[in-house]
Protein backbone atom coordinates (compact mmCIF):
# COMPACT_ATOMS: atom_id res chain seq x y z
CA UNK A 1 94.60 91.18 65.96
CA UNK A 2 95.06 87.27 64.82
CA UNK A 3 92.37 86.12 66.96
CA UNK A 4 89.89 88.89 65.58
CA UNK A 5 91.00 87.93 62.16
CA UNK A 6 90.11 84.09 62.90
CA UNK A 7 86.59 85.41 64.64
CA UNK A 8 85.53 87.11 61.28
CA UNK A 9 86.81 84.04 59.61
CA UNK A 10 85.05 81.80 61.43
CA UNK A 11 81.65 84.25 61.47
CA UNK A 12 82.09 84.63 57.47
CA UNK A 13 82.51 80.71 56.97
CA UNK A 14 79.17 80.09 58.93
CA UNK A 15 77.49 82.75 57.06
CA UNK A 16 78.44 81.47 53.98
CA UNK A 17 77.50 77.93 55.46
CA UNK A 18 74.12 78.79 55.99
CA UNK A 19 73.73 80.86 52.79
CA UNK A 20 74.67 77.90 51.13
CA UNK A 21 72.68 75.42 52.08
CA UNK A 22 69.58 77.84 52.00
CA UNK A 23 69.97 78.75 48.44
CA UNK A 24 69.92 74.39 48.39
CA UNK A 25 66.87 74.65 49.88
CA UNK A 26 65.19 76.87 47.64
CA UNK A 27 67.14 74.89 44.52
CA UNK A 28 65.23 71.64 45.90
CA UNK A 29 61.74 73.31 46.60
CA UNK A 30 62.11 74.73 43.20
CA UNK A 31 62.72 71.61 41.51
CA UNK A 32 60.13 69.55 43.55
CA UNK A 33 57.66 72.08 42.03
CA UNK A 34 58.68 72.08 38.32
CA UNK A 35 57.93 68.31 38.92
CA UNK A 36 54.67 68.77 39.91
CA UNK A 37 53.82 71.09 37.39
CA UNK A 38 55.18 68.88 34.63
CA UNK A 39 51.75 66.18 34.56
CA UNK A 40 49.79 68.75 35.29
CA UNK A 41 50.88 70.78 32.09
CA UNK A 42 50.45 67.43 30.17
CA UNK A 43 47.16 67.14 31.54
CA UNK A 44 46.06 70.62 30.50
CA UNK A 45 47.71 69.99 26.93
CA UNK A 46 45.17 67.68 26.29
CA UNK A 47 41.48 69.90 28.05
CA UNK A 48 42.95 73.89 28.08
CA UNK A 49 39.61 74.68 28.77
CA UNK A 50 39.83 73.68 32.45
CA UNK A 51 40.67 76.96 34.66
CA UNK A 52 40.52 75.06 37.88
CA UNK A 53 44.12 73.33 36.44
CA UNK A 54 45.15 76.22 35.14
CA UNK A 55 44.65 77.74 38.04
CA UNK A 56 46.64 75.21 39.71
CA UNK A 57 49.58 75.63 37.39
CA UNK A 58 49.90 79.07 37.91
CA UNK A 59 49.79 78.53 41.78
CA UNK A 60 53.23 76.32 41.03
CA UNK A 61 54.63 78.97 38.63
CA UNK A 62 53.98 81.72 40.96
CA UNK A 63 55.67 79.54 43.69
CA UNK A 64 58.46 78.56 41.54
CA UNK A 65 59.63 82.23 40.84
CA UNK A 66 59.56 82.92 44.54
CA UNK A 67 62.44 79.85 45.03
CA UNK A 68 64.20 81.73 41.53
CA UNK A 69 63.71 84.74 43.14
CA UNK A 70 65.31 83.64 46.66
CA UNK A 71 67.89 81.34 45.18
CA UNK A 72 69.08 84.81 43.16
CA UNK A 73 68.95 86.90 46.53
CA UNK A 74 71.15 84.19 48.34
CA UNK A 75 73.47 83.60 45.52
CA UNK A 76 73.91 88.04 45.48
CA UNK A 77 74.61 87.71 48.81
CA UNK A 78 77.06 84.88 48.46
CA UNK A 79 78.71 86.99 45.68
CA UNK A 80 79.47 89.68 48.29
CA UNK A 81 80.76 87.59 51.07
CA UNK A 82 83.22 86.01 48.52
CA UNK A 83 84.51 89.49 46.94
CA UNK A 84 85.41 91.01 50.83
């Protein structure tokens, strides 16, 4: 009974591990992208008539609310793992 306690322990703490430093992952991919957005937007500030940057911007944004959108899911997930 110990020993099966200290399996699920041990199972639960690398779960949690790895759900951890993937929600890091998606943190830094999201932040890498809001910085290459940032010039860009300056950039289109000043000539908002050019749709190939816009284009480009909304590439990023699109991408970025996939990491916000991932980070959530792992951070749910993390959430549940803590509250058992």
């Amino acid at each position: 009974m110990v020993q099966t306690i200290i399996l699920k322990s041990v199972d639960t703490f690398a779960e949690v591990s790895s759900m951890t430093a993937l929600a890091g992952l998606w943190k830094k991919k999201r932040a890498d992208l809001r910085n290459r957005r940032i010039p860009l937007f300056k950039r289109y500030a000043k000539n908002p008539n050019d749709l190939d940057l816009a284009l480009e911007i909304k590439s990023i944004d699109d991408q970025i609310a996939k990491c916000t959108q991932q980070m959530q899911c792992a951070n749910q997930k993390l959430e549940l793992v803590h509250a058992v």
